[in-house]
N, C-alpha and C. Protein backbone atom coordinates (compact mmCIF):
# COMPACT_ATOMS: atom_id res chain seq x y z
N UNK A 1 0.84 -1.17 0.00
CA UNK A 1 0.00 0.00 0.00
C UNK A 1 0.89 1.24 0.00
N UNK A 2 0.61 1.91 -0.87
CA UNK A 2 1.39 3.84 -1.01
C UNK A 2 0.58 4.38 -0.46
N UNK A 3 1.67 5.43 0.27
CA UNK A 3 0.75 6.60 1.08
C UNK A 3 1.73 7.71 0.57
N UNK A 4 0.80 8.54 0.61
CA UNK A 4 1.01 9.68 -0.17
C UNK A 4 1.77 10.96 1.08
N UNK A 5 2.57 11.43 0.83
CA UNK A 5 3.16 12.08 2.00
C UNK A 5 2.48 13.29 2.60
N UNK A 6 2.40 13.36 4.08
CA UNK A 6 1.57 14.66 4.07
C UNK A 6 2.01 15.63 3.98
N UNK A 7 3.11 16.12 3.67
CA UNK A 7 3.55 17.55 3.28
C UNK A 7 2.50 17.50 1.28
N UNK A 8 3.08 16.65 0.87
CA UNK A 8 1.83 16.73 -0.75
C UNK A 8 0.95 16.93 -0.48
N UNK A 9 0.51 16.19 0.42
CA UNK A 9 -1.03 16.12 0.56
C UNK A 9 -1.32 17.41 1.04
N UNK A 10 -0.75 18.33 2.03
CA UNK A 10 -1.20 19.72 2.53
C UNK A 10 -0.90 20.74 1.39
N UNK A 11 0.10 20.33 0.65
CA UNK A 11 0.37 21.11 -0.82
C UNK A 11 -0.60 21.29 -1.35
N UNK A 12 -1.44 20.02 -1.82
CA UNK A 12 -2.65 19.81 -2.77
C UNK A 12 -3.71 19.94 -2.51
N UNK A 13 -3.91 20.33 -1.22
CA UNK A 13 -5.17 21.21 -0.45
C UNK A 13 -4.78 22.70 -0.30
N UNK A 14 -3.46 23.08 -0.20
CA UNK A 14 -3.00 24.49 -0.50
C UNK A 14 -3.78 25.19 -1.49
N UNK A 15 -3.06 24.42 -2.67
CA UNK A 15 -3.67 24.50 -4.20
C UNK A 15 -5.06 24.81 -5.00
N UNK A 16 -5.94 23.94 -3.87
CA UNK A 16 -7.33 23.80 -4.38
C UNK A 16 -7.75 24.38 -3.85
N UNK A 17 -7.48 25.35 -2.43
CA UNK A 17 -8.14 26.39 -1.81
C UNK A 17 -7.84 27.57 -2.37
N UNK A 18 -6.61 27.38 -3.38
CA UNK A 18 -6.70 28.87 -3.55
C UNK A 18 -7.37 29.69 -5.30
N UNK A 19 -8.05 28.57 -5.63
CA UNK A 19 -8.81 28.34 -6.86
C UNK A 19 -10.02 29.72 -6.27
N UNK A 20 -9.95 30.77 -7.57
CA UNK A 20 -11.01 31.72 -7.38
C UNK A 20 -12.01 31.04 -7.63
N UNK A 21 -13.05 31.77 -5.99
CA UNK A 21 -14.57 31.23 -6.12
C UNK A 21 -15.28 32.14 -7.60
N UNK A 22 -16.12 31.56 -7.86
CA UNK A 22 -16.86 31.92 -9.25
C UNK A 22 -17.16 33.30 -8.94
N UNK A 23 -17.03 34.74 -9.84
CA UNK A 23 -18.10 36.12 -9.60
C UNK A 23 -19.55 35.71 -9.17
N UNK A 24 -20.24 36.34 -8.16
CA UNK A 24 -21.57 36.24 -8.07
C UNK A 24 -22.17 37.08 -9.59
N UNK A 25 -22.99 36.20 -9.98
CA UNK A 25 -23.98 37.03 -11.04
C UNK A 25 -24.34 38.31 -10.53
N UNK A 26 -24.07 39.49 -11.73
CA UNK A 26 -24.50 40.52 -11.70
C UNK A 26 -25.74 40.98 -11.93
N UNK A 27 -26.39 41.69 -11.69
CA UNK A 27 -27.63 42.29 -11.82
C UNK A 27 -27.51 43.08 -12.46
N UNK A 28 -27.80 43.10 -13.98
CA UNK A 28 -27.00 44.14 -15.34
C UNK A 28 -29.03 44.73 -15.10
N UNK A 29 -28.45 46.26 -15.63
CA UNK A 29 -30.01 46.52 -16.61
C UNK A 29 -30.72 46.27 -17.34
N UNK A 30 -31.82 46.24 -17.29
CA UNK A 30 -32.57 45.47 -18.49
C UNK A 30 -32.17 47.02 -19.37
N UNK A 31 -32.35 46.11 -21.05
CA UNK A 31 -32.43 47.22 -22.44
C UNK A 31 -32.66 48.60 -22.18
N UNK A 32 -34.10 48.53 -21.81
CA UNK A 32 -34.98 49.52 -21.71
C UNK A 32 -34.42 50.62 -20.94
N UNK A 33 -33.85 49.79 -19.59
CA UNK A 33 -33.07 50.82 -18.55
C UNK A 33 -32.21 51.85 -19.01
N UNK A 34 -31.22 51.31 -19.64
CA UNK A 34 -30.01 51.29 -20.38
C UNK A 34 -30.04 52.31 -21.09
N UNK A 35 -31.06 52.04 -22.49
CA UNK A 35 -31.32 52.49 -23.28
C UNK A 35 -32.72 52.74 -23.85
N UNK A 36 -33.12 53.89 -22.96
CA UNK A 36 -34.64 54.00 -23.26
C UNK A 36 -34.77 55.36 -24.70
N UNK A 37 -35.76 54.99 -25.41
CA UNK A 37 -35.83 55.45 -26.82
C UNK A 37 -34.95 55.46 -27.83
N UNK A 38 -34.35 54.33 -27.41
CA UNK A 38 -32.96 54.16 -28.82
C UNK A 38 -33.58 53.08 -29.68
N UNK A 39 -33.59 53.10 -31.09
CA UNK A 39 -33.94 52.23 -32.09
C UNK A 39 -32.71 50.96 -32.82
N UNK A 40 -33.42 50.23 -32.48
CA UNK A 40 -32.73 48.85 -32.90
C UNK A 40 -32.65 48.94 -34.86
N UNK A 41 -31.60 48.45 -35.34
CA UNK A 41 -31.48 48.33 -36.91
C UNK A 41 -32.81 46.96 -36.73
N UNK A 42 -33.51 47.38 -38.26
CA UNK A 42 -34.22 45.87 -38.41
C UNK A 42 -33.47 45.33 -38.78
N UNK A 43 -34.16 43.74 -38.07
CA UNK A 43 -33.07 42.47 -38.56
C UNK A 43 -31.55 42.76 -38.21
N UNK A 44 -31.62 43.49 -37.39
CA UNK A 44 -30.07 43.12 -36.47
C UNK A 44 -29.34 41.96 -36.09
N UNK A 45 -28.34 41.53 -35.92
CA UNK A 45 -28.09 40.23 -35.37
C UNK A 45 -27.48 40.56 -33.93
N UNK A 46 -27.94 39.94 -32.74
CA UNK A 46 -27.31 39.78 -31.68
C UNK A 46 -25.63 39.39 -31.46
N UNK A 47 -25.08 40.10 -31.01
CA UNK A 47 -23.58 39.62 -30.44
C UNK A 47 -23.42 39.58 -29.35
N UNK A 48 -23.54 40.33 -28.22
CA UNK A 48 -22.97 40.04 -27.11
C UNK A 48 -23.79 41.19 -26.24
N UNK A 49 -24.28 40.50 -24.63
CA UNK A 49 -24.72 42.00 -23.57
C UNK A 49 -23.68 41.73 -22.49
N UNK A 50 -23.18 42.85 -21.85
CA UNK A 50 -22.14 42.53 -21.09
C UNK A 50 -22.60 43.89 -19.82
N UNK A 51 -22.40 43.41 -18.67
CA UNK A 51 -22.53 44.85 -18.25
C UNK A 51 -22.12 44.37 -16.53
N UNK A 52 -22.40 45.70 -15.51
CA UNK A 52 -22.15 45.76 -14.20
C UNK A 52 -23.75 46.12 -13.56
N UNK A 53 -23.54 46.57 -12.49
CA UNK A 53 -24.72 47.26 -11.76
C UNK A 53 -25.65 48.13 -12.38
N UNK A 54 -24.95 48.81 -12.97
CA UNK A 54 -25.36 50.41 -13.39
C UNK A 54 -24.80 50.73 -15.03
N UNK A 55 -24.48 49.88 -15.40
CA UNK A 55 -24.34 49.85 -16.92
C UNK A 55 -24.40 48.66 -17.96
N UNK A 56 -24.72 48.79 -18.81
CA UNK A 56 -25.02 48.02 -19.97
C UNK A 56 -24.18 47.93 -21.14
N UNK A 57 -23.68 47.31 -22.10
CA UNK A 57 -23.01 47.12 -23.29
C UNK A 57 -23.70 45.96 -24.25
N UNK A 58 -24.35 46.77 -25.15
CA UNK A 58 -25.13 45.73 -26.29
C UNK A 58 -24.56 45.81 -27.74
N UNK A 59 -23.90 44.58 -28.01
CA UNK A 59 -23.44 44.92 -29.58
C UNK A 59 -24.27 43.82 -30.57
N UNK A 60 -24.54 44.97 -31.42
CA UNK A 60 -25.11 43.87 -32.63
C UNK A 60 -24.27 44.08 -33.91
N UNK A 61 -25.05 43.59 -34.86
CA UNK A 61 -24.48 43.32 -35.67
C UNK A 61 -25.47 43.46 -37.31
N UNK A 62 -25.24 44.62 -38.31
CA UNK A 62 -26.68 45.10 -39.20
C UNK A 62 -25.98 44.39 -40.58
N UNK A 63 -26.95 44.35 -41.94
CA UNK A 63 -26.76 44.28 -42.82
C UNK A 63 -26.35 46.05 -43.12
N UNK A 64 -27.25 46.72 -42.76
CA UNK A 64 -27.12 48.29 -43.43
C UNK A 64 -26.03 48.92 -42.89
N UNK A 65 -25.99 48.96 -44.27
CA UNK A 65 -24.48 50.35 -44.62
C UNK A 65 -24.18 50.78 -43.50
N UNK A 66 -22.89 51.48 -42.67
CA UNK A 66 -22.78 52.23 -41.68
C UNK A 66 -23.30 53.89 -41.71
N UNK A 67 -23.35 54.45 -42.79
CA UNK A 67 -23.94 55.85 -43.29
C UNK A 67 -25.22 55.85 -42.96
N UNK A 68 -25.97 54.78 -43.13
CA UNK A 68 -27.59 54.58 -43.13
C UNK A 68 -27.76 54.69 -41.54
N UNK A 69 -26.97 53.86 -40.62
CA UNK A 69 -27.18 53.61 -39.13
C UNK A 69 -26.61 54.51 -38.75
N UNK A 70 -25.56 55.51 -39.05
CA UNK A 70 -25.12 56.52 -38.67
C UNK A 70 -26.03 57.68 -38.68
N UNK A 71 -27.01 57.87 -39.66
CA UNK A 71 -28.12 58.62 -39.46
C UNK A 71 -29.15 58.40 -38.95
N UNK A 72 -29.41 57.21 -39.02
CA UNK A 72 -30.04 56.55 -37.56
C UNK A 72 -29.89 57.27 -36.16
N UNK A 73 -28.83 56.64 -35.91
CA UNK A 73 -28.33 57.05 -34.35
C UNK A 73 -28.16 58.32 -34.42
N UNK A 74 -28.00 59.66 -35.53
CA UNK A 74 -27.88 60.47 -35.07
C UNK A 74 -29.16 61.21 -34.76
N UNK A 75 -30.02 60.86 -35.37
CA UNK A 75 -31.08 61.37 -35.42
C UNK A 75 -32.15 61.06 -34.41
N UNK A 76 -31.90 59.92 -33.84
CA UNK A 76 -32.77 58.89 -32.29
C UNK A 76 -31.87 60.08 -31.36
N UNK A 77 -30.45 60.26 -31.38
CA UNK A 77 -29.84 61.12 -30.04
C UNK A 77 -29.97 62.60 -30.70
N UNK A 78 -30.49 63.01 -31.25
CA UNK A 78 -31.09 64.94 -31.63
C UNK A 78 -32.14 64.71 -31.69
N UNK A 79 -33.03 64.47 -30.26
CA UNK A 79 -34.60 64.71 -30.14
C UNK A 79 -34.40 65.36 -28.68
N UNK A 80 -35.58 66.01 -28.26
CA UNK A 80 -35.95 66.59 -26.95
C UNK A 80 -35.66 65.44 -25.67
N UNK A 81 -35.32 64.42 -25.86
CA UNK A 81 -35.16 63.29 -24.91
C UNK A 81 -33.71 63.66 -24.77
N UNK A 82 -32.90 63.13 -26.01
CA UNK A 82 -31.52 62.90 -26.04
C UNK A 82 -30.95 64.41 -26.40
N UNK A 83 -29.68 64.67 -26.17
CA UNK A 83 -28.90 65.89 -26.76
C UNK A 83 -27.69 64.94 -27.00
N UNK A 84 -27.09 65.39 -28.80
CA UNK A 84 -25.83 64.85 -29.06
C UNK A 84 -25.06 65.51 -29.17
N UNK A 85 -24.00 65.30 -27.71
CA UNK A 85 -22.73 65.72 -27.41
C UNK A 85 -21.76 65.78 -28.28
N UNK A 86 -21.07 64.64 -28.39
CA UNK A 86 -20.02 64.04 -29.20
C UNK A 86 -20.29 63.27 -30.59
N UNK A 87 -19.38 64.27 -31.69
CA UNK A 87 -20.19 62.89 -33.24
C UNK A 87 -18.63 63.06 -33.63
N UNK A 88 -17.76 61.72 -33.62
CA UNK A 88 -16.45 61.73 -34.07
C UNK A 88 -16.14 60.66 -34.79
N UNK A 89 -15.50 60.77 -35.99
CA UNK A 89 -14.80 58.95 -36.09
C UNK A 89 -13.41 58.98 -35.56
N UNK A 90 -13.11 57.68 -34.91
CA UNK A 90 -11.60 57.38 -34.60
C UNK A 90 -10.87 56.95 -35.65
N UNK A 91 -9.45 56.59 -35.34
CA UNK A 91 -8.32 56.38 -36.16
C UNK A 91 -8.89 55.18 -37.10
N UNK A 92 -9.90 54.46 -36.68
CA UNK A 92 -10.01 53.04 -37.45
C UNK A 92 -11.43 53.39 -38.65
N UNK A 93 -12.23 54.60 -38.15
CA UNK A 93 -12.84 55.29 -39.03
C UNK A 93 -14.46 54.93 -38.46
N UNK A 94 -14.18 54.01 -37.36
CA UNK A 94 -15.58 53.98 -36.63
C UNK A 94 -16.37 55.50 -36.29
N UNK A 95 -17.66 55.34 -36.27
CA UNK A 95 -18.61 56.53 -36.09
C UNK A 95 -18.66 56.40 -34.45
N UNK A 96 -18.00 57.57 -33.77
CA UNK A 96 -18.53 57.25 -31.77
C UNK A 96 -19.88 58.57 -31.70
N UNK A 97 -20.59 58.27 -30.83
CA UNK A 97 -21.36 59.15 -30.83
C UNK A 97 -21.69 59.33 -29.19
N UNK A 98 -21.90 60.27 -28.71
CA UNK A 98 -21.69 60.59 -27.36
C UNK A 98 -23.20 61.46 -27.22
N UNK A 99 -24.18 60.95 -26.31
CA UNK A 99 -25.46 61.80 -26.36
C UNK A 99 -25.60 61.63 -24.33
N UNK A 100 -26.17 62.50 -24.44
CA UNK A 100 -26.84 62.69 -22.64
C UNK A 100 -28.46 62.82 -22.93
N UNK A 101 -28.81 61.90 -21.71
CA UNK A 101 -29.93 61.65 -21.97
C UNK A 101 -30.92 61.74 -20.48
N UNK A 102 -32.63 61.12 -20.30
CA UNK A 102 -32.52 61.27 -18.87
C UNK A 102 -31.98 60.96 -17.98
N UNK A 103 -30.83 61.84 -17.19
CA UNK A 103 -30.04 61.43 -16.15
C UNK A 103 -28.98 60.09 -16.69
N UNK A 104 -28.66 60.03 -17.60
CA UNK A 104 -28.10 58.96 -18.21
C UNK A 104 -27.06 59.28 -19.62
N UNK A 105 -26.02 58.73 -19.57
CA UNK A 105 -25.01 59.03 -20.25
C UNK A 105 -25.41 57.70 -21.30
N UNK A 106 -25.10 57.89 -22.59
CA UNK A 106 -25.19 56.60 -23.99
C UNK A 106 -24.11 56.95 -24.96
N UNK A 107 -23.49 56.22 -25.20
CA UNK A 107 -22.59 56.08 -26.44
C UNK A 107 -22.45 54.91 -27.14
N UNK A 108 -22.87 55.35 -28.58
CA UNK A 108 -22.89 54.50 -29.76
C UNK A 108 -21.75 54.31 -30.63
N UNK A 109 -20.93 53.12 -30.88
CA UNK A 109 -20.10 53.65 -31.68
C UNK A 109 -20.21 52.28 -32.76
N UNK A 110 -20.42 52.83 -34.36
CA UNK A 110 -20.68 52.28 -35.18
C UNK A 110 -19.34 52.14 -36.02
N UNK A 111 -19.34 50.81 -36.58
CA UNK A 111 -18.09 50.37 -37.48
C UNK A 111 -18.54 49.15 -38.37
N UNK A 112 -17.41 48.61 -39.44
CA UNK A 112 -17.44 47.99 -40.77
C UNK A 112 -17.49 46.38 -39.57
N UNK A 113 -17.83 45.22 -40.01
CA UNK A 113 -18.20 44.38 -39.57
C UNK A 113 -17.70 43.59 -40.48
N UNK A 114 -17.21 42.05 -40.72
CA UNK A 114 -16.87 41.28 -41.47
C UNK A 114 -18.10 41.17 -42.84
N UNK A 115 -17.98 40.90 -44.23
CA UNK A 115 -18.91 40.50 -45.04
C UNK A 115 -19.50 41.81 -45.42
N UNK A 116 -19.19 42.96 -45.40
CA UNK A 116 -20.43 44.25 -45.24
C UNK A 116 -21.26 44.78 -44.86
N UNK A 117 -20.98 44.14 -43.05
CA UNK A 117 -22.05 44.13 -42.02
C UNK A 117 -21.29 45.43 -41.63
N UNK A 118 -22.41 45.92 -40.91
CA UNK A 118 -21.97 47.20 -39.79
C UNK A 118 -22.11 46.35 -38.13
N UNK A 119 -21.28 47.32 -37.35
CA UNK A 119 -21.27 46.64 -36.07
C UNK A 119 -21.54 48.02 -35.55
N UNK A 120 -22.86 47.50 -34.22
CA UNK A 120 -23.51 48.84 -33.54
C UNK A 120 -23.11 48.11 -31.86
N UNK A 121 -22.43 49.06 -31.03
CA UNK A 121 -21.81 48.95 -29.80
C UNK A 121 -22.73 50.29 -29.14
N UNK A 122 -23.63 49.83 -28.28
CA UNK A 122 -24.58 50.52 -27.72
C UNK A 122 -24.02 50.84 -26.01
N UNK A 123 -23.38 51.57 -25.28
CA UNK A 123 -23.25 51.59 -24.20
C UNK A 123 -23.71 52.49 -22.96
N UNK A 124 -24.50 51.78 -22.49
CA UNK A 124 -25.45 52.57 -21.61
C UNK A 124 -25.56 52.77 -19.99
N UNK A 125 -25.62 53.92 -19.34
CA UNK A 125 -25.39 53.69 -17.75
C UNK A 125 -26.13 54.25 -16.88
N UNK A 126 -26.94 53.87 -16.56
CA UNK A 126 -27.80 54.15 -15.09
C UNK A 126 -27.07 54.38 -13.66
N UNK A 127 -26.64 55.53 -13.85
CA UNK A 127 -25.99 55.92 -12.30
C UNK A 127 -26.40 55.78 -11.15
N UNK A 128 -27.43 56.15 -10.82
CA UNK A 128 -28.77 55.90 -9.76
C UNK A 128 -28.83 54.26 -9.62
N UNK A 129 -28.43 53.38 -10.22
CA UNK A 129 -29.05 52.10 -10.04
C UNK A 129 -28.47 51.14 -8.99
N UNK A 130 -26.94 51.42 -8.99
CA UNK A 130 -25.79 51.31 -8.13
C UNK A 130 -25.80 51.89 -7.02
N UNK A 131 -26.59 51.23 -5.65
CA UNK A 131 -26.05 51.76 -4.22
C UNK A 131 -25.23 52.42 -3.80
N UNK A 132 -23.93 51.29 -4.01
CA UNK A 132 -22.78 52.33 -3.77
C UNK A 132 -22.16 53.52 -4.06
N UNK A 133 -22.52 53.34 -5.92
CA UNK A 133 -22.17 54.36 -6.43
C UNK A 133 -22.97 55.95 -5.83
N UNK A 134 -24.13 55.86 -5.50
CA UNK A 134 -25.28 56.71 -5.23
C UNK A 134 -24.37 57.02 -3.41
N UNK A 135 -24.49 55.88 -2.81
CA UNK A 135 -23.72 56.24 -1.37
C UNK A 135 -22.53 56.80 -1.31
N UNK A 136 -21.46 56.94 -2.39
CA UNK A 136 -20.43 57.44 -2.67
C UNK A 136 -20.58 58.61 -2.88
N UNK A 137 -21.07 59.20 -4.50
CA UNK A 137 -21.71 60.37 -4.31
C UNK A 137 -22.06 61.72 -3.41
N UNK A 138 -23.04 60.47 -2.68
CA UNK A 138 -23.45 61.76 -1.52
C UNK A 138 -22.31 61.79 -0.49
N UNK A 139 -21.93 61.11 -0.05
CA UNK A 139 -20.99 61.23 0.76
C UNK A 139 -19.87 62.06 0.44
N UNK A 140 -19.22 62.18 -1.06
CA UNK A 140 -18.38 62.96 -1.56
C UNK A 140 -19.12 64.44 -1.58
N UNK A 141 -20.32 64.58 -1.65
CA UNK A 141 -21.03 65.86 -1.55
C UNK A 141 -21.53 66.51 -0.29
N UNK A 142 -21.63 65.52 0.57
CA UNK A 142 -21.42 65.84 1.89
C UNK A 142 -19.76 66.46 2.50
N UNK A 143 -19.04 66.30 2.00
CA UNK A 143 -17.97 66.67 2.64
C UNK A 143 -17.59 67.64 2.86
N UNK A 144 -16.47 67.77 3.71
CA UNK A 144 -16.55 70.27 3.59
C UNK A 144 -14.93 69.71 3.53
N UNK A 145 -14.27 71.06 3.27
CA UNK A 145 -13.20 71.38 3.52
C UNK A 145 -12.33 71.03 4.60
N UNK A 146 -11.44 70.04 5.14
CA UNK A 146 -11.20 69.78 6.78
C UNK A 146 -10.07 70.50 6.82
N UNK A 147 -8.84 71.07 5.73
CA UNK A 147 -7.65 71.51 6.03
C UNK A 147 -7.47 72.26 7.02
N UNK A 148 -6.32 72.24 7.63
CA UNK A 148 -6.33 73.42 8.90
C UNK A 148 -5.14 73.98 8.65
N UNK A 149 -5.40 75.49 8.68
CA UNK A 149 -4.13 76.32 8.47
C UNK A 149 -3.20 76.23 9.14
N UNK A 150 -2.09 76.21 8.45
CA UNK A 150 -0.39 75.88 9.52
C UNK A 150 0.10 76.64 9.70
N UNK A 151 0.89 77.00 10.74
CA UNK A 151 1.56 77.70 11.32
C UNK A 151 2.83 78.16 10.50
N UNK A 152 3.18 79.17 9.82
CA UNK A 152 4.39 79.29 9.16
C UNK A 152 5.77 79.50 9.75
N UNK A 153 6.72 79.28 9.18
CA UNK A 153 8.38 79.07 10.08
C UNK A 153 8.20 80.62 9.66
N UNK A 154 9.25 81.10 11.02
CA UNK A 154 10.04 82.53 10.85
C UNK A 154 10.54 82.43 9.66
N UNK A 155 10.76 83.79 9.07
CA UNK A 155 11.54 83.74 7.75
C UNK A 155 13.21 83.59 8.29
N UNK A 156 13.75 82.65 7.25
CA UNK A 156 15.11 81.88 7.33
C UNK A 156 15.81 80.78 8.09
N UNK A 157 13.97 80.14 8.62
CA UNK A 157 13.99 78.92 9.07
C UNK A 157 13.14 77.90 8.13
N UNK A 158 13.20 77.85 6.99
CA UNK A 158 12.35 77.00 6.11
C UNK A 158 13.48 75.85 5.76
């Protein structure tokens, strides 16, 4: 009979304790939250929702042209709901679009997609939705000034 030594054996329980426990599931926003009065391309294809507490990230994926969805989105964020901040392309020639909305920040940024697809990256954030973030906040707005004036050295004792 082999026995396994217990210094291994406390090794190999070392080991397996220190295996990260899984993230608890997040509680992302629903769409709507996220992104209330923004228009979906028809016949979009789903890619990916990714998000935290208080924000959202939805990318799809269109047959239509990027020019076509670019006037899309600009035109859903220049209504009395939305105001569009930011309309830029980056170095890669993607469309970013930067709009403020109720109490809520959204940025769209549209690009070329494999095959002649456009790719629409929807990112959306509910500030308010996040406890902490909201308990942080006030607490940072609660704060006053605490510095206390110091005493200065005689001159030619510094």
């Amino acid at each position: 009979m082999r026995y396994i030594p217990l210094a291994l054996l406390a090794g190999l329980i070392t080991v397996s304790a220190c295996e990260p426990a899984p993230p608890p599931p997040v509680d992302t926003p629903e769409f709507g939250e996220a992104f209330p009065n923004i228009p979906l391309p028809p016949e979009a294809r789903f890619v990916s929702r990714q998000g935290t507490t208080d924000a959202l990230q939805v990318v799809l994926e269109s047959e239509m042209p990027m020019e076509e969805l670019t006037h899309i989105y600009r035109s859903a964020l220049s209504t009395e709901i939305w105001q569009l901040v930011s309309d830029t392309r980056d170095s890669s020639g993607a469309v970013i679009l930067f709009a403020e909305g109720p109490k809520r920040p959204l940025w769209v940024r549209i690009s070329p997609a494999v095959a002649g697809w456009s790719r629409i990256e929807l990112n959306g954030a509910v500030p308010g939705r996040d406890s902490a973030y909201v308990r942080s906040r006030q607490a940072a707005a609660d704060t006053s000034n605490t510095m206390q004036p110091r005493p200065m050295a005689p001159p030619g004792m510094q």
